[in-house]
N, C-alpha and C. Protein backbone atom coordinates (compact mmCIF):
# COMPACT_ATOMS: atom_id res chain seq x y z
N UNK A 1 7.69 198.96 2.41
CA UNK A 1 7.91 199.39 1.06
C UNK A 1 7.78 198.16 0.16
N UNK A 2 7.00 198.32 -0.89
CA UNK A 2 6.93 197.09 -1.71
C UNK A 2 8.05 197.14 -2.48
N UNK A 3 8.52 195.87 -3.01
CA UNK A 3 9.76 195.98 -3.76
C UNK A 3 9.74 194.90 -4.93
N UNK A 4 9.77 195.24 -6.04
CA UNK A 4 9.40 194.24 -7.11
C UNK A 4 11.16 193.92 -7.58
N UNK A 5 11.25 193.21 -7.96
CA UNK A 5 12.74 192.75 -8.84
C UNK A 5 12.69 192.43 -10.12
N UNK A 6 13.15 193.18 -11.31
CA UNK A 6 13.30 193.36 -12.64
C UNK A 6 14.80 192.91 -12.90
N UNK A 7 15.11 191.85 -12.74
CA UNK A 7 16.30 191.22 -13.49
C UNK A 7 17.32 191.25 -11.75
N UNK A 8 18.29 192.36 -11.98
CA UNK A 8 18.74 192.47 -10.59
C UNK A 8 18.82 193.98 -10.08
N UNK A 9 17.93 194.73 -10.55
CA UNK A 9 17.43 195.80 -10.38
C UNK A 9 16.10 196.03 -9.51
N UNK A 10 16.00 196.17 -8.41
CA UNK A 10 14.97 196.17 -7.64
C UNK A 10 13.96 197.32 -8.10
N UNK A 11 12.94 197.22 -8.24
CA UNK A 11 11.54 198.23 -8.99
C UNK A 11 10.66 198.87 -7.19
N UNK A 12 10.75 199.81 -6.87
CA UNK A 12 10.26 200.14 -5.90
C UNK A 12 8.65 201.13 -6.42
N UNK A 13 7.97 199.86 -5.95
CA UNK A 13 6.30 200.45 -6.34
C UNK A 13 6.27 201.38 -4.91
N UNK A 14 5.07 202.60 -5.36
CA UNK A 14 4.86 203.26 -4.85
C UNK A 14 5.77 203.66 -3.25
N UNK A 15 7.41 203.92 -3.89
CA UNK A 15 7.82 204.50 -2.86
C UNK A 15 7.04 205.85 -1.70
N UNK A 16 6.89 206.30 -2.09
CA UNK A 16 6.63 207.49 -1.15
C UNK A 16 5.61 207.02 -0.46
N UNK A 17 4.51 206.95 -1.02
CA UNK A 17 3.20 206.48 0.08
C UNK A 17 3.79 205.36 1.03
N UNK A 18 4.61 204.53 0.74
CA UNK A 18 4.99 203.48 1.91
C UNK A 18 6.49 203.89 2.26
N UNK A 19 6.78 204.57 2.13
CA UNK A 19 7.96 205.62 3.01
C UNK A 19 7.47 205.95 4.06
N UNK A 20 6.50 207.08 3.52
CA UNK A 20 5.86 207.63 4.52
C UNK A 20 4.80 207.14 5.42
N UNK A 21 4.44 205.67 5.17
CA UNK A 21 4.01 204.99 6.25
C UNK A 21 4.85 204.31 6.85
N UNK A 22 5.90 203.87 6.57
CA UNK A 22 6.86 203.15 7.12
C UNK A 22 7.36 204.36 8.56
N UNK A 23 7.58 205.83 8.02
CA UNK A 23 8.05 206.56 8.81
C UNK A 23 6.68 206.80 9.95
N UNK A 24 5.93 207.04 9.93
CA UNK A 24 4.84 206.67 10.67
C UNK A 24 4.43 205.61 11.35
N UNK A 25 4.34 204.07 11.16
CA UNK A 25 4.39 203.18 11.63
C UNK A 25 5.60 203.34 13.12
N UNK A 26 7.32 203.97 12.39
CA UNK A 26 8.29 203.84 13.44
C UNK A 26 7.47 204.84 14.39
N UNK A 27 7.16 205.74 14.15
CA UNK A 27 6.88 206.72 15.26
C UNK A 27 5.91 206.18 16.22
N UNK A 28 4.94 205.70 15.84
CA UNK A 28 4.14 205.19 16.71
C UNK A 28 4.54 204.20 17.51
N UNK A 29 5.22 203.83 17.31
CA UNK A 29 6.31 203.10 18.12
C UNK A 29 7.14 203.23 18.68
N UNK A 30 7.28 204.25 18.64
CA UNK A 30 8.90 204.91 19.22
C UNK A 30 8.35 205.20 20.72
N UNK A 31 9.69 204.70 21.40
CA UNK A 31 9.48 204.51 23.04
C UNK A 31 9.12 205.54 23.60
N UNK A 32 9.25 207.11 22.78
CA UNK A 32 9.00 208.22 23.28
C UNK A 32 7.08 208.17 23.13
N UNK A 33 6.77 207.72 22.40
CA UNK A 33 5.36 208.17 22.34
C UNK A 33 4.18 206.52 23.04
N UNK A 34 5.48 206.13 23.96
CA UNK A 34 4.69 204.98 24.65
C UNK A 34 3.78 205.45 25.91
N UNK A 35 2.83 205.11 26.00
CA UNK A 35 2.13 205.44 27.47
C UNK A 35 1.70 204.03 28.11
N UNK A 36 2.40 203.48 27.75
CA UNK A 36 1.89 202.01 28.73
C UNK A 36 2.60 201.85 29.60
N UNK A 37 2.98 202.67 30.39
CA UNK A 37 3.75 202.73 31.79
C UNK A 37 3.06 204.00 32.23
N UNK A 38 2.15 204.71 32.23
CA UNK A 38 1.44 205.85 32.54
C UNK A 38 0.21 204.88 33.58
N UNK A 39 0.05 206.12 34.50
CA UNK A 39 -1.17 205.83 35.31
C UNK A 39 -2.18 206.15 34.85
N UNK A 40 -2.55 206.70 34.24
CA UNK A 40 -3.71 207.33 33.20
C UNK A 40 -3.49 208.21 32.41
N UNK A 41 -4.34 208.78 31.68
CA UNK A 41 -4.13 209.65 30.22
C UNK A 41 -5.26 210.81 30.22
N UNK A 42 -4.89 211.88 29.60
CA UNK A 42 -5.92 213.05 29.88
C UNK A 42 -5.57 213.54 28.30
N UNK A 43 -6.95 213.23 27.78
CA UNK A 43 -6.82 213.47 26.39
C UNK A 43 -7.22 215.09 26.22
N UNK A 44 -6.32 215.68 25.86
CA UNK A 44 -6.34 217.57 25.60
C UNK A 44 -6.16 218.19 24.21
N UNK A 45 -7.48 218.96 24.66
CA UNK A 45 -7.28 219.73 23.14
C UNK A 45 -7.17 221.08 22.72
N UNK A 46 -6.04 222.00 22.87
CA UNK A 46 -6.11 223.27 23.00
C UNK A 46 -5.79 224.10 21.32
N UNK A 47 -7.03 225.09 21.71
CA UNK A 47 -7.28 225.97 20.22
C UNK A 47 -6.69 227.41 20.78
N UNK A 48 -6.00 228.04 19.66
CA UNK A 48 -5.10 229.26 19.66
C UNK A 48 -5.86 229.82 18.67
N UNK A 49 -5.47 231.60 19.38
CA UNK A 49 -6.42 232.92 18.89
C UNK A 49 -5.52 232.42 17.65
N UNK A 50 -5.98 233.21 16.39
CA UNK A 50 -5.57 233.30 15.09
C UNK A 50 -4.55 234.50 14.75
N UNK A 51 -5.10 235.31 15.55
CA UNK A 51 -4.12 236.49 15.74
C UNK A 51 -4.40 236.96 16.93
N UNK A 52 -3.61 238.23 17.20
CA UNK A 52 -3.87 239.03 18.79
C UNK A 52 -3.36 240.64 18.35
N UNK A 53 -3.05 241.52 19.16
CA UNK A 53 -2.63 242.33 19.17
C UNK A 53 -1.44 242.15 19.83
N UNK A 54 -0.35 242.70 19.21
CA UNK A 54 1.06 243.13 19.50
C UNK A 54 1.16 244.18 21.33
N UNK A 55 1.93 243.57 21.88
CA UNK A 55 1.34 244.37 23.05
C UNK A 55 3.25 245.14 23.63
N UNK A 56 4.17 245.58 22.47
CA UNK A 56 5.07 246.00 22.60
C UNK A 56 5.56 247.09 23.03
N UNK A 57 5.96 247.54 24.68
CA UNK A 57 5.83 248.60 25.30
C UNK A 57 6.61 249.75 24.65
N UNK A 58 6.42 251.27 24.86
CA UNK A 58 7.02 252.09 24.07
C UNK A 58 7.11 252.21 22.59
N UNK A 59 6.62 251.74 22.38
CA UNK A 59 6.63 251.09 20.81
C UNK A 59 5.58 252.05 20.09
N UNK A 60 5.69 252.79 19.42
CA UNK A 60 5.20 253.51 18.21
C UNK A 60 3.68 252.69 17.83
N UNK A 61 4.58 250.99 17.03
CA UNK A 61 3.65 250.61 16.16
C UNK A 61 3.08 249.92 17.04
N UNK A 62 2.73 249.50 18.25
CA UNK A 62 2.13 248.81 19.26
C UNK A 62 0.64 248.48 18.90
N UNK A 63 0.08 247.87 18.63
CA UNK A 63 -1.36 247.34 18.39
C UNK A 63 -1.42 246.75 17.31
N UNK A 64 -0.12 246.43 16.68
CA UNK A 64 -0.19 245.68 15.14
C UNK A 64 -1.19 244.33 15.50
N UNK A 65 -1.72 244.10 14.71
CA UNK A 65 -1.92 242.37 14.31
C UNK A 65 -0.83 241.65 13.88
N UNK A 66 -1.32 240.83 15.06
CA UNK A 66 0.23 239.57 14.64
C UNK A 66 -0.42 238.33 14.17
N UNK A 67 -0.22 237.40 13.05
CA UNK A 67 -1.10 236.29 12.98
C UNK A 67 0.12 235.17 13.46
N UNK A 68 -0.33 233.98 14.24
CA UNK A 68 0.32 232.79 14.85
C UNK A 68 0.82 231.87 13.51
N UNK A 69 1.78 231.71 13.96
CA UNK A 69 2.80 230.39 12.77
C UNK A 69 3.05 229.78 13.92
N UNK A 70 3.86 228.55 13.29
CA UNK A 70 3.80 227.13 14.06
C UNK A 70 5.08 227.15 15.17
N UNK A 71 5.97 228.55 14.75
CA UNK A 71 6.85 228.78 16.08
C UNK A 71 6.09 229.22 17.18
N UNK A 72 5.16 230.58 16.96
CA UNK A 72 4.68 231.22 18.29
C UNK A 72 3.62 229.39 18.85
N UNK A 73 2.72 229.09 18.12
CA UNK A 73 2.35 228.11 18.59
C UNK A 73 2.82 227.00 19.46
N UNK A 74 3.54 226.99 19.07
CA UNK A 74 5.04 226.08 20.13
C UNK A 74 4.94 226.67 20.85
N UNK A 75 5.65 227.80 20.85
CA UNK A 75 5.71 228.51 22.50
C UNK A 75 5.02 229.14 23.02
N UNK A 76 3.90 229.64 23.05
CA UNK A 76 2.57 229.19 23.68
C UNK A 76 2.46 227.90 24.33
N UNK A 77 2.66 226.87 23.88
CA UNK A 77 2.17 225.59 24.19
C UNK A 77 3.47 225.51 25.44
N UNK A 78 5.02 225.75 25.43
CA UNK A 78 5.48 225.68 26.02
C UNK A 78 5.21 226.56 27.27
N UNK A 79 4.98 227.64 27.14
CA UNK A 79 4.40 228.68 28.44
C UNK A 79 3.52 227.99 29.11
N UNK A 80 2.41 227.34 28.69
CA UNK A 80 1.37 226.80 29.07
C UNK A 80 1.97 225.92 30.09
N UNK A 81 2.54 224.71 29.93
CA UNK A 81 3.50 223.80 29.95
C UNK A 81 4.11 224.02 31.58
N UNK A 82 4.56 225.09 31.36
CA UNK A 82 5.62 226.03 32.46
C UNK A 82 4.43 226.38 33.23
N UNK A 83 3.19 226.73 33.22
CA UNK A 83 2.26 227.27 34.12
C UNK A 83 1.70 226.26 35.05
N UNK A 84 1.47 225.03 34.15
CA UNK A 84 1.02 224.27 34.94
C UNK A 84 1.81 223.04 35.73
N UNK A 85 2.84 223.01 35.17
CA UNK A 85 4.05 222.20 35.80
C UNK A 85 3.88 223.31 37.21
N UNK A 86 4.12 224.58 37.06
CA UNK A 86 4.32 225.44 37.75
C UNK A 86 2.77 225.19 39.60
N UNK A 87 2.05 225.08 38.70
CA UNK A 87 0.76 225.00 39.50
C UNK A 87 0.48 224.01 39.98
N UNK A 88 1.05 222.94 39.48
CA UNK A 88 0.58 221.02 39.97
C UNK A 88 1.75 220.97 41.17
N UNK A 89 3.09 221.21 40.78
CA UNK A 89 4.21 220.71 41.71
C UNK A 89 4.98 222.02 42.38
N UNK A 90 4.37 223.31 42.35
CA UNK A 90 4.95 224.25 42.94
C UNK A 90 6.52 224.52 42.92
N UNK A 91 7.19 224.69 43.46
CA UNK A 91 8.62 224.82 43.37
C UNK A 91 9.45 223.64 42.60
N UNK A 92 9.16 222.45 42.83
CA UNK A 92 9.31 221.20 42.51
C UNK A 92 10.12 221.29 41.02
N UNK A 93 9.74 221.84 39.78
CA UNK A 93 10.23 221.78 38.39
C UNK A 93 11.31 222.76 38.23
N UNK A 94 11.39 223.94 39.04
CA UNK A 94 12.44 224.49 39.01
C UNK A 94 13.57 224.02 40.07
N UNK A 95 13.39 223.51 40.99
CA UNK A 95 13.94 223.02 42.01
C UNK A 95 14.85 221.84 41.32
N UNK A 96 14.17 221.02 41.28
CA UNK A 96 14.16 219.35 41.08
C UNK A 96 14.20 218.99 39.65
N UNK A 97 13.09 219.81 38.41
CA UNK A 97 13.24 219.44 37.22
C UNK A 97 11.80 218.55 37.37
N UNK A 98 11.24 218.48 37.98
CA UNK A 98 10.25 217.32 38.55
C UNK A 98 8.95 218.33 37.05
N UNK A 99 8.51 217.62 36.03
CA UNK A 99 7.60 218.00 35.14
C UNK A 99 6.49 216.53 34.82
N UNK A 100 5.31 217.22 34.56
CA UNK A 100 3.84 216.48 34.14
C UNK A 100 4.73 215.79 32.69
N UNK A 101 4.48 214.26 32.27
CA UNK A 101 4.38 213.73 31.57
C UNK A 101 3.55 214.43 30.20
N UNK A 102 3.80 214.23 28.76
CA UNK A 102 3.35 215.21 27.94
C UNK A 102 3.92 214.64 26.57
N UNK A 103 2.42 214.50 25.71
CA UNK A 103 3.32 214.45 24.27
C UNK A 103 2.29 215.43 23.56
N UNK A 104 2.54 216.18 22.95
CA UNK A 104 2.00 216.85 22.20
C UNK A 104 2.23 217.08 20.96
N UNK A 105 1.11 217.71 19.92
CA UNK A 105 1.15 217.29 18.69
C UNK A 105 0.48 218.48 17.76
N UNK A 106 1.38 219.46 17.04
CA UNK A 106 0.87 220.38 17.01
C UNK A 106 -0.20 220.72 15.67
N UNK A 107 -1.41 220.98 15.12
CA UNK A 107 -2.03 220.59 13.46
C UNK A 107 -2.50 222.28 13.05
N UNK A 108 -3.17 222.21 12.22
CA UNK A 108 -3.69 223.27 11.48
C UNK A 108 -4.94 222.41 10.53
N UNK A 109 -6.07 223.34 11.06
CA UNK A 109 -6.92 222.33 10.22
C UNK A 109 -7.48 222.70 8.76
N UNK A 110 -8.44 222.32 8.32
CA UNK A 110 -8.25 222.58 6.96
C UNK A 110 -8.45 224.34 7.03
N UNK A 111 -9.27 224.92 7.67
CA UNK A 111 -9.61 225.94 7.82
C UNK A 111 -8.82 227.24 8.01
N UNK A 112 -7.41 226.36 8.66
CA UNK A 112 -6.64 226.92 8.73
C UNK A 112 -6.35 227.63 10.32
N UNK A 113 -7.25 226.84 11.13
CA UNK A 113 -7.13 227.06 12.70
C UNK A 113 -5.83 226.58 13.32
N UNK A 114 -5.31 227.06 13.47
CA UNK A 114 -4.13 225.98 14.62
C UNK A 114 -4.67 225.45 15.98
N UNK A 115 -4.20 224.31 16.83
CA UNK A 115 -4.98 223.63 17.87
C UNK A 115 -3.57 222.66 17.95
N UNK A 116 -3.21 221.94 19.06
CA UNK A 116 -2.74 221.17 19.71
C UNK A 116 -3.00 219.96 20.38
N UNK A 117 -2.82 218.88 20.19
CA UNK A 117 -3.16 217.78 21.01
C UNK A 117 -2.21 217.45 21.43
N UNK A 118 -2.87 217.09 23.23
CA UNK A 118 -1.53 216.37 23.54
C UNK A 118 -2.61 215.54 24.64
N UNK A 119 -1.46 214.38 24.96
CA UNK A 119 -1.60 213.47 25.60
C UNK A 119 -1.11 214.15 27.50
N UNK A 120 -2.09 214.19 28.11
CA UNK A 120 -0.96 214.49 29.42
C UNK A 120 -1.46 213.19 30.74
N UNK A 121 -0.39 212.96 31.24
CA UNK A 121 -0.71 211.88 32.76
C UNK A 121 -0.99 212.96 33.71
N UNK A 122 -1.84 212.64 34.53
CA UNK A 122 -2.55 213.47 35.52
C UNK A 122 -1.54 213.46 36.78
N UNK A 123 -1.76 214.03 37.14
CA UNK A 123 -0.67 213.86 38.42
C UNK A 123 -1.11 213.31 39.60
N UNK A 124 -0.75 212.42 40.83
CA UNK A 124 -1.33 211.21 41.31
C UNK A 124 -2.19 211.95 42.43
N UNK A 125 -1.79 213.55 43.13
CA UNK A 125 -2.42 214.24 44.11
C UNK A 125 -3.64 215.16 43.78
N UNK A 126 -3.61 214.86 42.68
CA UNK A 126 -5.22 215.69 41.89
C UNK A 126 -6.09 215.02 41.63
N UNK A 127 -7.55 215.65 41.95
CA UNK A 127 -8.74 214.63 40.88
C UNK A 127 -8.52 215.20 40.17
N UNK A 128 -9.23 214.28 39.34
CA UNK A 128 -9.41 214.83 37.86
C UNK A 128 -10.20 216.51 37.27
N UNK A 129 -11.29 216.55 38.35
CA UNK A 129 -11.80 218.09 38.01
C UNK A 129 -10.65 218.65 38.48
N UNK A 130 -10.41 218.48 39.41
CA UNK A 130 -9.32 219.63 39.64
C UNK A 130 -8.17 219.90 39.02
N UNK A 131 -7.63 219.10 38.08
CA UNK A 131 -6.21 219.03 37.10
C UNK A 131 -7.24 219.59 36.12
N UNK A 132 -8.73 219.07 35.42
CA UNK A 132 -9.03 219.83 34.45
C UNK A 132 -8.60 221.53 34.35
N UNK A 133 -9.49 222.02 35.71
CA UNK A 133 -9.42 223.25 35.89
C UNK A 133 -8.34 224.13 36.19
N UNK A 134 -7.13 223.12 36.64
CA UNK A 134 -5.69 223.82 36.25
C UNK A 134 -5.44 224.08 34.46
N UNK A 135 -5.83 223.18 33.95
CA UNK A 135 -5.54 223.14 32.80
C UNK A 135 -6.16 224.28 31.84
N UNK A 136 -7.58 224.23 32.44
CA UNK A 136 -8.43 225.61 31.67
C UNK A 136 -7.52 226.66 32.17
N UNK A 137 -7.29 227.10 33.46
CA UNK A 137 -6.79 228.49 34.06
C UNK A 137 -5.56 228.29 33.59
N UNK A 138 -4.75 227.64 33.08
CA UNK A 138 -3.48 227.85 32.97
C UNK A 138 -3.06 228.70 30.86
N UNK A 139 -4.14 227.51 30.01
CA UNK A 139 -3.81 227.79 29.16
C UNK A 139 -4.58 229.11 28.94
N UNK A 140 -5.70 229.58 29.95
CA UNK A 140 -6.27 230.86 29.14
C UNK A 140 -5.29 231.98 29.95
N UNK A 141 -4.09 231.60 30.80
CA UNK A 141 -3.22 232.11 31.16
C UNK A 141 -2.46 232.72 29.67
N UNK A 142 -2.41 231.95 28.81
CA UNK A 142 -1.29 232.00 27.79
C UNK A 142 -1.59 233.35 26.93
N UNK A 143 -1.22 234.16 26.10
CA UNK A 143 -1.29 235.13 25.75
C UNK A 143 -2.04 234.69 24.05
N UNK A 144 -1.72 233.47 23.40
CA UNK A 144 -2.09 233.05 22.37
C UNK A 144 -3.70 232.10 23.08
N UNK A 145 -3.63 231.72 24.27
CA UNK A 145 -4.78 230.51 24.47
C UNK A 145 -6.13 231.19 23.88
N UNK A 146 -6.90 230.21 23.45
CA UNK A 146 -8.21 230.69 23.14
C UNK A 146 -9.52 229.89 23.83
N UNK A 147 -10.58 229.86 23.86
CA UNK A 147 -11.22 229.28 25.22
C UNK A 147 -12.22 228.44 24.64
N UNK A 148 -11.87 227.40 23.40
CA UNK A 148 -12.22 226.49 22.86
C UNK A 148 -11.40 225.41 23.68
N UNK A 149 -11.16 224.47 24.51
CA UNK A 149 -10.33 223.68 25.27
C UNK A 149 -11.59 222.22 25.41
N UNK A 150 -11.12 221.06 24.82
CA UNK A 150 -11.37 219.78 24.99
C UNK A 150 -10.66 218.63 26.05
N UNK A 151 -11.16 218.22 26.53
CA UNK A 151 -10.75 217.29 27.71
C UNK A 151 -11.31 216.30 28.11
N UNK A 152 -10.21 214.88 28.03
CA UNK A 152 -11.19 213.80 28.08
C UNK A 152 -10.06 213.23 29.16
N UNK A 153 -11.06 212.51 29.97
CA UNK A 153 -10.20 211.56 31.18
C UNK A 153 -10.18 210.03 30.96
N UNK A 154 -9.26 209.37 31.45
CA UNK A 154 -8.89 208.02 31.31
C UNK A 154 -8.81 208.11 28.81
N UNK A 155 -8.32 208.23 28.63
CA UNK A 155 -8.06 207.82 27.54
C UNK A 155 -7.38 206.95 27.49
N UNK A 156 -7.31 206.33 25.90
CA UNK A 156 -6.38 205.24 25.90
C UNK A 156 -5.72 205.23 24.72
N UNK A 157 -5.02 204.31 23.88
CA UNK A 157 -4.21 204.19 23.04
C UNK A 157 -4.88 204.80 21.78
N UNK A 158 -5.76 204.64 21.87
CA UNK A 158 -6.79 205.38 20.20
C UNK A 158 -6.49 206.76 20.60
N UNK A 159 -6.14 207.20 21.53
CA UNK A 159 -5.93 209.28 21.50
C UNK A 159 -4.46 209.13 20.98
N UNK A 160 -3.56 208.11 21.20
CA UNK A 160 -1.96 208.52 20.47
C UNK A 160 -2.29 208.43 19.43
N UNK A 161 -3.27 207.39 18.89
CA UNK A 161 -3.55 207.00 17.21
C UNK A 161 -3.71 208.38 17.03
N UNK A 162 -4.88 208.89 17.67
CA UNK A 162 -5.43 209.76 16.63
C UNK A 162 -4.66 211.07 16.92
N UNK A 163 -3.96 211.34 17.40
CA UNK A 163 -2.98 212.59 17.46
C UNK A 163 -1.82 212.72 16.09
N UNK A 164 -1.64 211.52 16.51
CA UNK A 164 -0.89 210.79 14.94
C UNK A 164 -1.42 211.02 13.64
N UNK A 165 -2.25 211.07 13.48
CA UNK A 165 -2.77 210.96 11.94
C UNK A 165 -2.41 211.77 11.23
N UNK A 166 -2.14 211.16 9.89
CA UNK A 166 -1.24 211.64 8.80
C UNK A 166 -2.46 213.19 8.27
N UNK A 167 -3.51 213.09 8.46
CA UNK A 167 -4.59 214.38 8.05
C UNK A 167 -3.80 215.49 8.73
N UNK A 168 -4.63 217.02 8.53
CA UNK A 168 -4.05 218.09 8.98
C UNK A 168 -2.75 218.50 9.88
N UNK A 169 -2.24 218.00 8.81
CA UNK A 169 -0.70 218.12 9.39
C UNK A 169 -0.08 219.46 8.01
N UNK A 170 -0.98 220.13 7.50
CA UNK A 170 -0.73 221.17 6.45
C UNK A 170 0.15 222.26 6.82
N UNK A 171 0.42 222.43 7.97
CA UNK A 171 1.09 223.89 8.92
C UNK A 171 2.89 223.37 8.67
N UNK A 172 2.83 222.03 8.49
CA UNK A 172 4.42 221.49 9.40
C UNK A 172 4.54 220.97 6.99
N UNK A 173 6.04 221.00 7.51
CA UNK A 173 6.86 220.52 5.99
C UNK A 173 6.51 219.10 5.98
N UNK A 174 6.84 218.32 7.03
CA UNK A 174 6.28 216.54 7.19
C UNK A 174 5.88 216.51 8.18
N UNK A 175 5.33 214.67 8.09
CA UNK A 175 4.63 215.03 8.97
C UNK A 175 4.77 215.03 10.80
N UNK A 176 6.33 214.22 10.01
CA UNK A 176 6.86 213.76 11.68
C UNK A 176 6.95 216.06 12.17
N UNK A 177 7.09 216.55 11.82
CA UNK A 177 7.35 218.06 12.19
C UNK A 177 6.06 218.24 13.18
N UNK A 178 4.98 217.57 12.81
CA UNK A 178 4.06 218.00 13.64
C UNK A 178 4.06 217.81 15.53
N UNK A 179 5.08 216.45 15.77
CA UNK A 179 5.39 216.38 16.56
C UNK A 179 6.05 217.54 17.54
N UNK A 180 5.70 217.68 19.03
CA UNK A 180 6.49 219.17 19.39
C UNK A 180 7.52 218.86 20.06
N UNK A 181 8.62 218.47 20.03
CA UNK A 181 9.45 217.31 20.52
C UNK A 181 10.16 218.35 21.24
N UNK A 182 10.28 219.94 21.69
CA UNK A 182 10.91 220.22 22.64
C UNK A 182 9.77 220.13 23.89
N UNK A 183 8.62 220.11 23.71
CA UNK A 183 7.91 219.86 24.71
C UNK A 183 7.52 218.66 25.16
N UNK A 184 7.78 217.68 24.54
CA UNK A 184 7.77 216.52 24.64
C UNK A 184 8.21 216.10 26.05
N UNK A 185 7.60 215.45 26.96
CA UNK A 185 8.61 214.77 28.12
C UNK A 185 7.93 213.59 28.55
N UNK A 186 8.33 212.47 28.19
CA UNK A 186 7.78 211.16 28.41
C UNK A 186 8.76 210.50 28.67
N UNK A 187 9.52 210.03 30.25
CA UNK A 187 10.41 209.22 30.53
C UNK A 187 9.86 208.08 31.45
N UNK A 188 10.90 207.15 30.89
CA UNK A 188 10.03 205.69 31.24
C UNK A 188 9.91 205.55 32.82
N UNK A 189 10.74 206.64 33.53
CA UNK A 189 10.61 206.06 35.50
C UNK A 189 10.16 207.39 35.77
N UNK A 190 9.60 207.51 37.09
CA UNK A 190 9.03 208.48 37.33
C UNK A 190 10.64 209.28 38.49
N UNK A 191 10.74 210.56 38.03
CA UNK A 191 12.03 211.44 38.99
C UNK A 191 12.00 211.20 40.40
């Protein structure tokens, strides 16, 4: 924050724009969104239907159109989450708690698409095609998934940058909101 001094009255130039980088700067920093203790990085990019049909049994009004807000989007992303934790370590996450490393980051683009990025560590008993293709089958598992899905292997610190970025973050009130911090699980030792 720049800070000018007018007698003994401090003059704060352009608070907000350097607020809100200041609050940005911490995040990117914040120990939660560190991956430099990760074995590798699997840069992911999952796009959600815009709407679906209501699929509410007994139900009269059953076939409504439902359009996605940034709650169902979450949980979607969390189901997903649960499928493939579910599929990589088998009993293991309900058992043990044992879950895939994960930061995710939820946007809306100008268009008004919703999509997700997240960062995930591969798990050490998979190749890489083969965690991809959990990843396709799992999220078109999801009832919101849509079958636009991006995937990049070995990434590096420029995919947290750019998950980060202050752009299309229009869906969330700020921008730290875009963060999905109940899905979030990035702990520094492995269970």
């Amino acid at each position: 924050m720049i800070v000018q001094s007018i007698g003994n009255k401090p003059k704060y130039a352009n608070a907000k724009s350097a607020g809100s980088a200041s609050i940005r700067g911490s995040a990117i920093t914040w120990s939660m969104l560190d991956t430099g203790h990760w074995r590798s990085l699997t840069a992911v990019t999952l796009t959600l239907k815009q709407a679906r049909r209501s699929a509410l049994p007994n139900d009269a009004a059953s076939g409504i159109w439902v359009e996605i807000d940034d709650v169902q989007c979450r949980s979607a992303f969390r189901h997903f989450l649960n499928l493939l934790n579910r599929a990589v370590y088998r009993n293991a996450p309900r058992r043990h708690g044992k879950r895939i490393r994960v930061i995710p980051v939820v946007e809306k683009d100008v268009d008004g698409r919703w999509h997700i990025h997240a960062a995930i560590e591969p798990p050490s008993h998979l190749a890489d095609a083969e965690f991809e293709t959990l990843i396709r089958d799992c999220w078109q598992r999801t009832d919101w998934g849509y079958r636009e899905i991006q995937l990049g292997q070995n990434a590096d610190r420029g995919w947290i940058d750019y998950m980060l970025k202050p752009g299309q973050k229009s869906g969330n009130e700020q921008w730290f909101d875009s963060i999905d911090l109940d899905s979030l699980h990035n702990p520094i030792a492995d269970a």
